[in-house]
Structures are given as structure tokens and as C-alpha cells.
Protein backbone atom coordinates (compact mmCIF):
# COMPACT_ATOMS: atom_id res chain seq x y z
CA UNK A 1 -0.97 -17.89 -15.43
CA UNK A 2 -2.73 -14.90 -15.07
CA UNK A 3 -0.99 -12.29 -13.35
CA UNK A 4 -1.83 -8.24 -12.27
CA UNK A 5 0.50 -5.21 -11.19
CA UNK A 6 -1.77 -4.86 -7.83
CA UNK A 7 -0.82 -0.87 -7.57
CA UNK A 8 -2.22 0.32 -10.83
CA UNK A 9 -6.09 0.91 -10.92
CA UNK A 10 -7.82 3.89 -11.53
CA UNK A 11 -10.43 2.78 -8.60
CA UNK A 12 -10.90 -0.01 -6.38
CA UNK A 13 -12.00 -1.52 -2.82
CA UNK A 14 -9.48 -3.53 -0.84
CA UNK A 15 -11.19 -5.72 1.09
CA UNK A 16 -10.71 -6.65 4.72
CA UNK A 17 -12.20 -10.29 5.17
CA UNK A 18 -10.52 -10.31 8.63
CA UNK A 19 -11.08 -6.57 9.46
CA UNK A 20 -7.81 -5.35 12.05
CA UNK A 21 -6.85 -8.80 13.57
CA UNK A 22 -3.55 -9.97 12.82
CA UNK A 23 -0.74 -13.10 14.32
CA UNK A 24 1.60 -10.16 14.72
CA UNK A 25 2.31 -7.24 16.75
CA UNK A 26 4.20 -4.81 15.00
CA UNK A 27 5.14 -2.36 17.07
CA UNK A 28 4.30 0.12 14.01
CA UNK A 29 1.19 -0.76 13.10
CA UNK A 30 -1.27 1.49 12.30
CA UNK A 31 -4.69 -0.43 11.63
CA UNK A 32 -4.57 -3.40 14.65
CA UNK A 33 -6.30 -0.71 16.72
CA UNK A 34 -8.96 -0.14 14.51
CA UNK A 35 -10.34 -3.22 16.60
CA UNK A 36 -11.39 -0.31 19.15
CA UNK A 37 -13.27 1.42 16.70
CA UNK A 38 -15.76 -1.69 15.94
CA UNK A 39 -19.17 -2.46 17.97
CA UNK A 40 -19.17 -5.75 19.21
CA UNK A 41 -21.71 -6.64 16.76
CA UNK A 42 -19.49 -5.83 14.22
CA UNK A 43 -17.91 -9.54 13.02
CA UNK A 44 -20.74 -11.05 10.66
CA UNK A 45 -21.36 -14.59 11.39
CA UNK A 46 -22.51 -17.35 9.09
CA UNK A 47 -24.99 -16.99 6.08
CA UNK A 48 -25.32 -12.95 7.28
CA UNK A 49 -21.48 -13.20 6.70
CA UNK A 50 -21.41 -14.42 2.94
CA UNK A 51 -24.43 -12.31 1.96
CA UNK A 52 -22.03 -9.30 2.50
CA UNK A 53 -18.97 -10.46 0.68
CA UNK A 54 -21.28 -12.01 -2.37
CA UNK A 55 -22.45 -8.09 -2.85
CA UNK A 56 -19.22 -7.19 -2.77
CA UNK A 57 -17.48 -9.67 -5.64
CA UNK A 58 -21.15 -8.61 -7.42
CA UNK A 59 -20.69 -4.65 -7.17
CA UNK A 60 -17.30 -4.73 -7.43
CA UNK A 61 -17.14 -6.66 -10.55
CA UNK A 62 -20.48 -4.08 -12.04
CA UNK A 63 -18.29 -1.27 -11.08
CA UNK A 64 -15.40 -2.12 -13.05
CA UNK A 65 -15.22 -0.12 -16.39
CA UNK A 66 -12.45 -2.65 -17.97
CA UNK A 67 -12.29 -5.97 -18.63
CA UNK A 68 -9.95 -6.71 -16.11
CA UNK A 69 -10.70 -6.61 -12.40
CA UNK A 70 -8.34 -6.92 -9.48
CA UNK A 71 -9.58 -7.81 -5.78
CA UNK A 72 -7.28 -6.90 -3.47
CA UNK A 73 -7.26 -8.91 -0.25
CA UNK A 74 -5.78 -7.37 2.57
CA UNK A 75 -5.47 -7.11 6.89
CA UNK A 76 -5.34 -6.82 9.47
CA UNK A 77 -3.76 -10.96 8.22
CA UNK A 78 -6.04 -11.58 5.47
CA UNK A 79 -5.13 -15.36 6.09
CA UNK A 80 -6.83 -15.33 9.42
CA UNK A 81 -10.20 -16.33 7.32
CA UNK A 82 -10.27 -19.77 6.03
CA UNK A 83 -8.86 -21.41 2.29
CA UNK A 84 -12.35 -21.98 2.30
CA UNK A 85 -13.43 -18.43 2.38
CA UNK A 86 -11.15 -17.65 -0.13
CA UNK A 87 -12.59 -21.51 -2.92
CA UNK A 88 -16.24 -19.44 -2.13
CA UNK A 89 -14.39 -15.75 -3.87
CA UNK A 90 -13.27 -17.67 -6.72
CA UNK A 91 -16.67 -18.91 -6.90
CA UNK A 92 -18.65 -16.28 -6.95
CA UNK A 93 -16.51 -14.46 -8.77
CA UNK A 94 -16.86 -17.31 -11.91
CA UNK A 95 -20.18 -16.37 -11.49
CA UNK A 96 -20.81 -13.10 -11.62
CA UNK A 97 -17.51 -12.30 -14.17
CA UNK A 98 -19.47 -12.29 -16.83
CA UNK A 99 -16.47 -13.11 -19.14
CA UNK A 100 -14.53 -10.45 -17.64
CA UNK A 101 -10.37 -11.21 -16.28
CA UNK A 102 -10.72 -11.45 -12.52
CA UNK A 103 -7.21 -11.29 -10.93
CA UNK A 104 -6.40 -11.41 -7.23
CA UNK A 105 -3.43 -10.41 -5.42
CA UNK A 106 -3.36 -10.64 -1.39
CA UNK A 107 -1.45 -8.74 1.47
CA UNK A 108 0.10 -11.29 4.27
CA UNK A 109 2.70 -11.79 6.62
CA UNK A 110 3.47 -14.92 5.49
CA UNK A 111 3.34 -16.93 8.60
CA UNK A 112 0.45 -18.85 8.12
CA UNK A 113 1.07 -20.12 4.44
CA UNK A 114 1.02 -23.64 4.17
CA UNK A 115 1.46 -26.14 1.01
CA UNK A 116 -2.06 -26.39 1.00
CA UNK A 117 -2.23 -22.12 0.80
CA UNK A 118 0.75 -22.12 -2.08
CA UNK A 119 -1.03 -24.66 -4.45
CA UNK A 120 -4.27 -22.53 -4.16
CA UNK A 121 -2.65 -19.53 -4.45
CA UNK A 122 -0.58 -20.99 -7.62
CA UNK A 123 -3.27 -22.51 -8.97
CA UNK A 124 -5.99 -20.03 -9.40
CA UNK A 125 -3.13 -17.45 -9.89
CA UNK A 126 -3.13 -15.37 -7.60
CA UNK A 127 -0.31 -12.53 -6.56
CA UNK A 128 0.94 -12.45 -3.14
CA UNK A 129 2.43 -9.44 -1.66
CA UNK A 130 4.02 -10.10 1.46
CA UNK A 131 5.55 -8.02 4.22
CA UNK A 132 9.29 -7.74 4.93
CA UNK A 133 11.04 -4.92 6.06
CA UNK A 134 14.91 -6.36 5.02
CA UNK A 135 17.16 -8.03 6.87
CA UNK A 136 16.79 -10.04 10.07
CA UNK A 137 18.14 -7.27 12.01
CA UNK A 138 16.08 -4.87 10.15
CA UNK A 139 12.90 -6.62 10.37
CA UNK A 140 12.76 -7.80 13.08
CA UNK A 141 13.37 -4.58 15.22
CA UNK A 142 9.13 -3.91 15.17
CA UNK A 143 7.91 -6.85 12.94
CA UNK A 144 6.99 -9.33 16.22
CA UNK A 145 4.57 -11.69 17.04
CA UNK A 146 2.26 -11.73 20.18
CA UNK A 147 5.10 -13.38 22.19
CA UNK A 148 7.22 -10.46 20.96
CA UNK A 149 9.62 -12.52 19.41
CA UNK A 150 11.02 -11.85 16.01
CA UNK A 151 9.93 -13.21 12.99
CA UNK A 152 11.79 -12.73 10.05
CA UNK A 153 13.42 -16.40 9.53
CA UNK A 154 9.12 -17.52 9.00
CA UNK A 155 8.79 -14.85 6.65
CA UNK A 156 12.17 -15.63 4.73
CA UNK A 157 11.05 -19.45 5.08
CA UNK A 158 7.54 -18.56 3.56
CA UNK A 159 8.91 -16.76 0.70
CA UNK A 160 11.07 -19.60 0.11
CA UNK A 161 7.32 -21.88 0.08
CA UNK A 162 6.05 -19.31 -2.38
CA UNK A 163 9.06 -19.93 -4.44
CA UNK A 164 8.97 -23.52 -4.44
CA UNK A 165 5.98 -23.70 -5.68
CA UNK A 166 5.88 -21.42 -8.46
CA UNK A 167 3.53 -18.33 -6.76
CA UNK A 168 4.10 -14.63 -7.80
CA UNK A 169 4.89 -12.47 -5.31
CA UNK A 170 5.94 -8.99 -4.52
CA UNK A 171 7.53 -7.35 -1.86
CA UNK A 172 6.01 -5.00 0.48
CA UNK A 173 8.55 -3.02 3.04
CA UNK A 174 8.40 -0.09 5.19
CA UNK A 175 11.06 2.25 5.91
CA UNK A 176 11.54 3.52 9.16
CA UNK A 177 14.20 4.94 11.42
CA UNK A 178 16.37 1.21 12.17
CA UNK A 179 16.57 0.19 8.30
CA UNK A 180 17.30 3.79 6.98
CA UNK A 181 20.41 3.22 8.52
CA UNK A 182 21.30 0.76 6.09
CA UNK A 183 20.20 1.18 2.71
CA UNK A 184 22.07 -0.91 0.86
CA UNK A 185 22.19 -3.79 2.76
CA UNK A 186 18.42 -3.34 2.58
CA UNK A 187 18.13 -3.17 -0.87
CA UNK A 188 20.45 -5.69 -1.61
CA UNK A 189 19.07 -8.21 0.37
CA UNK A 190 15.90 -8.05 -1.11
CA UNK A 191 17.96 -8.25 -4.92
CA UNK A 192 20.15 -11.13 -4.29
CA UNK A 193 19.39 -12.97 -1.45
CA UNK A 194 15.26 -12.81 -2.05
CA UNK A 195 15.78 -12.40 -5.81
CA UNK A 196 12.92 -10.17 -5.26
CA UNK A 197 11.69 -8.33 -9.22
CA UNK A 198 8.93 -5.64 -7.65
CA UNK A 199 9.37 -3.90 -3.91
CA UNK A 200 7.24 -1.29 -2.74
CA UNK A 201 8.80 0.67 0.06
CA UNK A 202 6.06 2.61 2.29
CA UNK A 203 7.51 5.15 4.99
CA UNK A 204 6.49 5.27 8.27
CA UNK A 205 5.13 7.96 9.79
CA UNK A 206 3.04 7.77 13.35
CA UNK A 207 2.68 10.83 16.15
CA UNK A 208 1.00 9.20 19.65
CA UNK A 209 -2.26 10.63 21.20
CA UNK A 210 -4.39 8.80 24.13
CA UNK A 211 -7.38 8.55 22.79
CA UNK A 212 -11.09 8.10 25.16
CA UNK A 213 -11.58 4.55 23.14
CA UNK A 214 -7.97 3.59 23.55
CA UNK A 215 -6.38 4.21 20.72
CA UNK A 216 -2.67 5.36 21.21
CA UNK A 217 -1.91 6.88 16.98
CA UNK A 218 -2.66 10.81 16.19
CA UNK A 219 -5.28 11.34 13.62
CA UNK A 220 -4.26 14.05 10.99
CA UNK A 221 -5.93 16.76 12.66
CA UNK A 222 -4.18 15.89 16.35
CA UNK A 223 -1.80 19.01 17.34
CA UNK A 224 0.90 18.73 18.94
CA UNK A 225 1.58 15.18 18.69
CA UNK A 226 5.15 13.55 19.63
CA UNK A 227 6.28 11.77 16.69
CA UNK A 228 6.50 7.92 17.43
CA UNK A 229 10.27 6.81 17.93
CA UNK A 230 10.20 4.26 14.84
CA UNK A 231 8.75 7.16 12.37
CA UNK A 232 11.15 7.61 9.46
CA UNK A 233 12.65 11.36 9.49
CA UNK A 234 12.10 13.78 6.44
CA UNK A 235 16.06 14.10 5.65
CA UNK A 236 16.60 9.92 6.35
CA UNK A 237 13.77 9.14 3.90
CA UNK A 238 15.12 11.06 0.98
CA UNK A 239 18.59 9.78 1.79
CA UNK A 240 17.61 6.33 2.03
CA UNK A 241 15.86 6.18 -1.53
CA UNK A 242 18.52 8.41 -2.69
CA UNK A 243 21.12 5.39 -1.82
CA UNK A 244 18.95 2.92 -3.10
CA UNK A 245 18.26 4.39 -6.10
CA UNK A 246 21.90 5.30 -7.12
CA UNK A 247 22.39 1.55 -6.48
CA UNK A 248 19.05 0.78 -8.94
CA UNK A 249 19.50 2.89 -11.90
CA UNK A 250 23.31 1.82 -12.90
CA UNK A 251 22.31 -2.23 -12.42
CA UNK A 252 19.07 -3.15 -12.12
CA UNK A 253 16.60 -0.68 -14.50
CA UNK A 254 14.59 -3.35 -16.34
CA UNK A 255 15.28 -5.93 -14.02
CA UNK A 256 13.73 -4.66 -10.38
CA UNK A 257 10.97 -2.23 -9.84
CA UNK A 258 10.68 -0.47 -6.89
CA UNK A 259 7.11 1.75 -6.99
CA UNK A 260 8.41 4.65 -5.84
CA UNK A 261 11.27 4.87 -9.06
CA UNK A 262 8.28 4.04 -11.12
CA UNK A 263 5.70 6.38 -10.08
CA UNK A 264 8.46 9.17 -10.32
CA UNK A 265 8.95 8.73 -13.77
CA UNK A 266 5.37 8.46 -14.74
CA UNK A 267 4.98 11.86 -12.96
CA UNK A 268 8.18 13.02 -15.05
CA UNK A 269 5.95 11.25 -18.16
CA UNK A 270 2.74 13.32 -17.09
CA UNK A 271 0.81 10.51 -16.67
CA UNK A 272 -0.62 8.78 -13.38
CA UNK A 273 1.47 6.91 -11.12
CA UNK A 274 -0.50 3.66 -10.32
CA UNK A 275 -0.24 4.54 -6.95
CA UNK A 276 -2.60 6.73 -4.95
CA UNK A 277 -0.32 8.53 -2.51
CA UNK A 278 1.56 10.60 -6.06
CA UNK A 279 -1.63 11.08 -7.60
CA UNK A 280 -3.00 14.52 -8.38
CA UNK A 281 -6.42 13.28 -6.30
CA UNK A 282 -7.13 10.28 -4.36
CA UNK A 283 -10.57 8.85 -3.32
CA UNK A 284 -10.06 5.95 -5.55
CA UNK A 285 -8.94 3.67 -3.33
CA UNK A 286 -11.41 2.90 -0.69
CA UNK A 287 -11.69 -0.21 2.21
CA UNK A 288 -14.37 -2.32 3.25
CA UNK A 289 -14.02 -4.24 6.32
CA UNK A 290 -15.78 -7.47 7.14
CA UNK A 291 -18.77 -6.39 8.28
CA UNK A 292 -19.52 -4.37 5.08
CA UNK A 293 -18.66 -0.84 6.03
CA UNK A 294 -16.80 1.00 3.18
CA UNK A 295 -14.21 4.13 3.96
CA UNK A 296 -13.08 6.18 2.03
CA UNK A 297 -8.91 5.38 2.27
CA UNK A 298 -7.43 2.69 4.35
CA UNK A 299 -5.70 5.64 6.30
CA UNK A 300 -8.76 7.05 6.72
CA UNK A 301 -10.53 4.20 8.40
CA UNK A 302 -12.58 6.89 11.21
CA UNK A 303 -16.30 7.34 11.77
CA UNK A 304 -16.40 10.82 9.95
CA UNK A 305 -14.70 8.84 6.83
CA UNK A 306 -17.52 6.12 6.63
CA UNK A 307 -19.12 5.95 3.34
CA UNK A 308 -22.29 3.60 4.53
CA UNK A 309 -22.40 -0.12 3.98
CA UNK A 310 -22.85 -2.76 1.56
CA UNK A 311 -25.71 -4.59 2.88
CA UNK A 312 -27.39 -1.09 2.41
CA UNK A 313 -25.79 1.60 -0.06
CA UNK A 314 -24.08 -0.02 -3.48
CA UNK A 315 -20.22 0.59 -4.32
CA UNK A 316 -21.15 2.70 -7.27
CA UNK A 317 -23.17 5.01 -4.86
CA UNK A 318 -20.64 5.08 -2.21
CA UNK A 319 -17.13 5.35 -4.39
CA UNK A 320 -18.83 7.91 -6.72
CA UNK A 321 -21.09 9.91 -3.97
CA UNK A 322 -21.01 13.02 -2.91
CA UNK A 323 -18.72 12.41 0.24
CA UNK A 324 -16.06 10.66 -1.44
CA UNK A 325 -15.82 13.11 -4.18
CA UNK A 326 -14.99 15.58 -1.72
CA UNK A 327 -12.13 13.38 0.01
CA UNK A 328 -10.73 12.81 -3.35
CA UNK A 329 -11.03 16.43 -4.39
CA UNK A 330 -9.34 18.17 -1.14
CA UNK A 331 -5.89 16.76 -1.86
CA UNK A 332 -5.56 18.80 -4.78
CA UNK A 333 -7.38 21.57 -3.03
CA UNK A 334 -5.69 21.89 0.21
CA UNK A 335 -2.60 22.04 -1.62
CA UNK A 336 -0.67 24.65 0.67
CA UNK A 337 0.67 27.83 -1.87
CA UNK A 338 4.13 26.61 -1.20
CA UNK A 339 3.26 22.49 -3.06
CA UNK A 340 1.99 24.54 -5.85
CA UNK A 341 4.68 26.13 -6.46
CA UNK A 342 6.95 23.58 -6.52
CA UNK A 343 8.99 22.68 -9.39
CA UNK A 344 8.75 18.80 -8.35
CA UNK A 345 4.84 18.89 -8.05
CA UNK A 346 4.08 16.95 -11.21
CA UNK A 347 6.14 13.65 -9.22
CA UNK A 348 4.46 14.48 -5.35
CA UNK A 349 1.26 15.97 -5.56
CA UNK A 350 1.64 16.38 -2.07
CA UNK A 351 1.93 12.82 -0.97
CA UNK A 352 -0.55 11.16 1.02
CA UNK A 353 -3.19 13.91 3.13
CA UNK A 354 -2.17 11.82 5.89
CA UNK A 355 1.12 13.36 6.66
CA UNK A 356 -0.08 16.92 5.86
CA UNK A 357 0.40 18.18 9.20
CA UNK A 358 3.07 20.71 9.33
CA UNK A 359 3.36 24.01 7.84
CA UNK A 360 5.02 25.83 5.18
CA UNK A 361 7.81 28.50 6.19
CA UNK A 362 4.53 31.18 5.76
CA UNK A 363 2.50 29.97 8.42
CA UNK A 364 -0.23 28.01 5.92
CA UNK A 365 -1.21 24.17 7.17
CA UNK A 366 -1.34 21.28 5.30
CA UNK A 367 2.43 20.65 4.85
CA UNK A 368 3.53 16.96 4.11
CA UNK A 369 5.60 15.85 7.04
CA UNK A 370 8.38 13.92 4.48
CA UNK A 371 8.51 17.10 2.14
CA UNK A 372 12.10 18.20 2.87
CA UNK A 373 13.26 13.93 1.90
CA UNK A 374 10.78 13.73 -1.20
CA UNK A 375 12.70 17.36 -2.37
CA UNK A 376 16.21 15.52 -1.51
CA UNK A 377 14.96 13.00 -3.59
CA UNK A 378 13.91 14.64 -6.37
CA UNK A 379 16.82 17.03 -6.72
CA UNK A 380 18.93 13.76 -6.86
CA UNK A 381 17.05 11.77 -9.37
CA UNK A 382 16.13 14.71 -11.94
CA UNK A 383 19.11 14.18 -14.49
CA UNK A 384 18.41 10.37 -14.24
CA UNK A 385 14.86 10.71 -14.81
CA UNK A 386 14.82 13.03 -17.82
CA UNK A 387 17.51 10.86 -19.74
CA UNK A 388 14.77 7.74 -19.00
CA UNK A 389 12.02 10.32 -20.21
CA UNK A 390 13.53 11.05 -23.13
CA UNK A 391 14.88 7.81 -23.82
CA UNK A 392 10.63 6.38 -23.68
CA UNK A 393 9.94 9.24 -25.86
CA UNK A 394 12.23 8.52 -28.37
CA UNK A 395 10.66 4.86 -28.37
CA UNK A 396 13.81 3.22 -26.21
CA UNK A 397 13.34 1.07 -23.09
CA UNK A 398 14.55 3.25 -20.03
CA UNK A 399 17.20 0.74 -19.24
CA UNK A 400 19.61 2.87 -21.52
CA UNK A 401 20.12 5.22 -18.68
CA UNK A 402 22.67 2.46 -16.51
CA UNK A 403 25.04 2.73 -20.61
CA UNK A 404 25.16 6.73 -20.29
CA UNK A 405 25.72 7.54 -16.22
């Protein structure tokens, strides 16, 4: 079976085929508004429909300088559009390969996978991430559907499905202020009972604004925003991974990845992290939503961030143009004198521009909201993370590091 990593490309599109709807209502959510921000004319219909998402497996698949290409499916619930949607992709993507390795991995909440979905999905090989934020208490404290009730035992029971029938799948959490209390049980959890090998753990991080169109989340450059009550604090964050990690590196190196413990060391390694938000730039991972229009981050979905659209500008003039070069250039550029300076620079890079909206201790903007946890973190994991550095250098598999702590 063909199989990808689905957070380590140097540039790709992650498509929306369902734009912002979704079967759930997480109270944290931060793109089911993003319905607010679409004309009505925006949801493509019929032939119009497929036109846009054949230009897309064709551009995508021209842009691609390897000869491996991963699509990236994602929501909104990505599962909203029809199995039959999803037989066309693997279609057109036969066709217009050109020999190339087309992989696919998919974002979903899990609750509409059916045997019918898992054979597919096995079958044609495809990588399922799916979102779970730990245990039942933990998950379901914001993860709710439209009736607001919880939903972890689908999720648990869908992972189970995946299992059963032999699909690859990664984890996908979040970390915010009810499961930080816990981090072991959280981490465990996902180790034994899900016998889960790769989790990505994403913090959360929303300030409330009332905005004209209704939309209720700050954008970066809202002042004076209250900070939304689920957000993950600074000092919890770098606690929480600290606890985690501690746990990780004298059991489980080799065994379970967690992104964030990888795309440390490959800043400690100076090479890129295979994840935008530690890069040195971004811009390389842009969204298209279903009626063709490309942005330039999926945090970034706003009018002022819109690239153009498929039906009328190509990928390769869009991703490599003259506005996204800027977005990718200003993370490294708005770099406040106090990031620069930093001795843990080479494993941040600022984080994501999204959560830039404090300032430093001189007054200069552009702050990352999560610094003071990332420097916890960092601090902590340094002695670890040069033994594993050295250890690669000298031609040995990290792992060595749970023999000498």
C-alpha cells in the first residue's frame, strides 16, 4: 500500500471539496464561519462543479517538482461530498499522473465513515487523519454535534472501523485549556488505548470580535480582543508538551511520533520541519475552497488573502506570484528584534503569523502569543534533543536517547 507523511511538503494546496460546512459544532472552531464570508453563488453545481476540481488534480499534479504528489483533502467535513466525488479524484488523477506517485491523505471527524468509506479508503490507499482531542471527558468538552451532544464514543467507534479494516490513519488533536489539565492521561490514551503511531497536537488559540458579516473570531490585526475561554495559555502549553514529552522520550522514541518532537529536532538538525507553522517562511501551504478560490494559508482564509481562482489564474501563477511571495516572506521579516535574538529560533521561527499579536517587553509588535510555553519547552527538551542530534550525526537512530536519560 502506498502510504505518505501528510505534513512534509515543500508546497501544496489543501483542498476544500466541502468549503466550511461540517456535522459538528465545535465550540472552537475556527473555519465553520467562513460560511459568512461566501456569496451565495459561491457552491458550484454540476458539470461547472467538476470543471473546477479537474483543473485542480491537473495543476496540482504540473506543479509538483517530485515524483510524488500528495492531495490533501480537508473541511469544513471533507466527507460531506459524496464516495463518488472522491472514485472521480482517483480518476482524474490516473489520468493526468503521468506516471507520477499520487498519494492522498484526508482530514475528518470520523462520523460519517461507513464500510463502504473504509474499503475505498483502504483500497486506493489512502491516509486518514482524523480529529480527537483525548479522552471522552477531554473531547468532548467543545467537540459537539449540532444537537450539542458529545461525540467522542463515534469517533473512538470510527477509529475502531478504520482499524478493522486495515486503513492508515493519524491522529489529529488540539490542545486547549480542559485537556492541558491532563497530559498524561491525554497522551496515554492516544498510546495504549488508540494504539495511535503519529499525533499531531495543534494549540488553540481564538480572541472574540463582532464582526458587520457575523463573524464572532479576531483576525490578527483585531486589538484588544478578549481571548476565547477554551484558548490554551502560553505557560499551560509549554507545560503540557513538557509532560508529554518527558513521558515520550524515555518509552516511546521510535515507536510514536508526535510532530511537534519531530519538527524540534529537525530545527535542532538545521533542516526544515515538514510543518509550516516552524518553518523559517511559510506561503507554501495554500487552500482552495470549492468554488475554486485559492488563499494563501488556511488561517488566512480573508478577502485581502485571496490569491484569484482556478477557473481563471493557474496554481503555478497564484502559489508562486507576487502576493504570495510576500505572505511567505513577512514571517521571516516581521520577526520582532527580540525572536531574532533568541537562542531557540532555529526550532520556532516565530510560530505561526497568526498568533503574532502581542509585544515584546520593548514595545515592538508581532509577538507570538504562545512564546513564553514554546521557551518552557525548549529550555526543557534542549539536553534531550542534542543527545538525539548527535546520536543522527554519528549515524545512530535517535531512539538511543530513552538507554542514556
Amino acid at each position: 500500500m502506498s502510504t505518505a507523511y501528510p505534513f512534509a511538503r515543500p508546497l501544496y494546496v489543501m483542498a476544500k471539496p466541502a468549503g466550511a460546512r461540517c456535522n459538528l459544532r465545535c465550540e472552537y472552531c475556527y473555519y465553520l464561519e467562513k460560511q459568512s464570508l461566501d456569496p451565495p453563488q459561491s457552491s458550484l453545481k454540476g458539470r461547472e462543479s467538476e470543471r473546477v476540481w479537474e483543473r485542480y488534480i491537473r495543476d496540482y499534479i504540473e506543479l509538483q517538482q517530485t515524483p510524488d504528489v500528495l492531495f490533501t483533502w480537508h473541511g469544513g467535513e471533507p466527507m460531506l461530498r459524496s464516495l463518488d466525488f472522491y472514485r472521480q479524484v482517483i480518476r482524474l488523477q490516473q489520468y493526468y499522473g503521468r506516471g507520477k506517485r499520487i498519494s492522498n491523505s484526508i482530514q475528518t471527524n470520523g462520523l460519517l465513515l461507513t464500510p463502504e468509506w473504509c474499503r475505498f479508503l483502504h483500497d486506493e490507499g489512502w491516509l486518514v487523519g482524523i480529529s480527537i482531542d483525548g479522552t471522552r471527558e477531554q473531547h468532548d468538552a467543545y467537540r459537539r454535534d449540532a444537537q450539542g451532544r458529545g461525540t467522542w464514543e463515534r469517533v473512538v467507534q470510527a477509529i475502531r472501523m478504520l482499524d478493522e479494516y486495515g486503513v492508515e490513519w493519524n491522529a489529529m488533536a488540539t490542545a486547549n485549556h480542559v485537556n492541558a489539565q491532563d497530559p498524561l492521561g491525554f497522551y496515554r490514551f492516544f498510546r495504549d488505548e488508540l494504539h495511535c503511531r503519529y499525533l499531531q497536537v495543534t494549540p488553540v488559540v481564538e480572541r472574540f470580535k463582532e464582526h458587520s458579516d457575523g463573524r464572532r473570531l479576531a483576525h490578527l490585526f483585531d486589538e484588544d480582543c478578549p481571548l476565547a475561554s477554551f484558548s490554551i495559555r502560553p505557560e499551560e502549553w509549554g507545560r503540557f508538551m513538557c509532560s508529554i514529552f518527558d513521558e515520550w522520550v524515555r518509552h516511546d522514541v521510535g515507536e510514536v511520533f508526535v510532530q511537534l518532537f519531530d519538527a524540534t529536532l529537525a530545527g535542532w538538525m538545521g533542516v526544515a520541519p515538514g510543518v509550516c507553522v516552524y518553518a523559517e517562511e511559510c506561503g507554501h501551504a495554500a487552500v482552495m475552497e470549492q468554488n475554486g478560490d485559492v488563499y494563501s494559508c488556511d488561517h488566512f482564509v480573508f478577502p485581502e488573502y485571496r490569491l484569484g481562482n482556478i477557473r481563471t489564474h493557474g496554481l503555478p501563477e497564484m502559489l508562486y506570484g507576487a502576493k504570495q511571495n510576500r505572505f511567505s516572506r513577512l514571517k521571516k521579516e516581521a520577526l520582532p528584534r527580540q525572536c531574532r535574538q533568541c537562542e531557540w529560533l532555529k526550532a520556532c521561527h516565530g510560530e505561526c503569523p497568526r498568533l503574532r499579536f502581542l509585544h515584546t517587553a520593548d514595545g515592538e509588535p508581532g509577538l507570538n502569543y504562545l512564546c513564553a510555553g514554546y521557551r518552557i519547552f525548549f529550555q526543557h527538551v534542549a539536553p534531550f534533543m542534542d543527545y538525539m542530534r548527535g546520536e543522527l550525526l554519528a549515524g545512530r537512530p535517535a531512539s538511543g536517547v530513552m538507554r542514556a536519560f
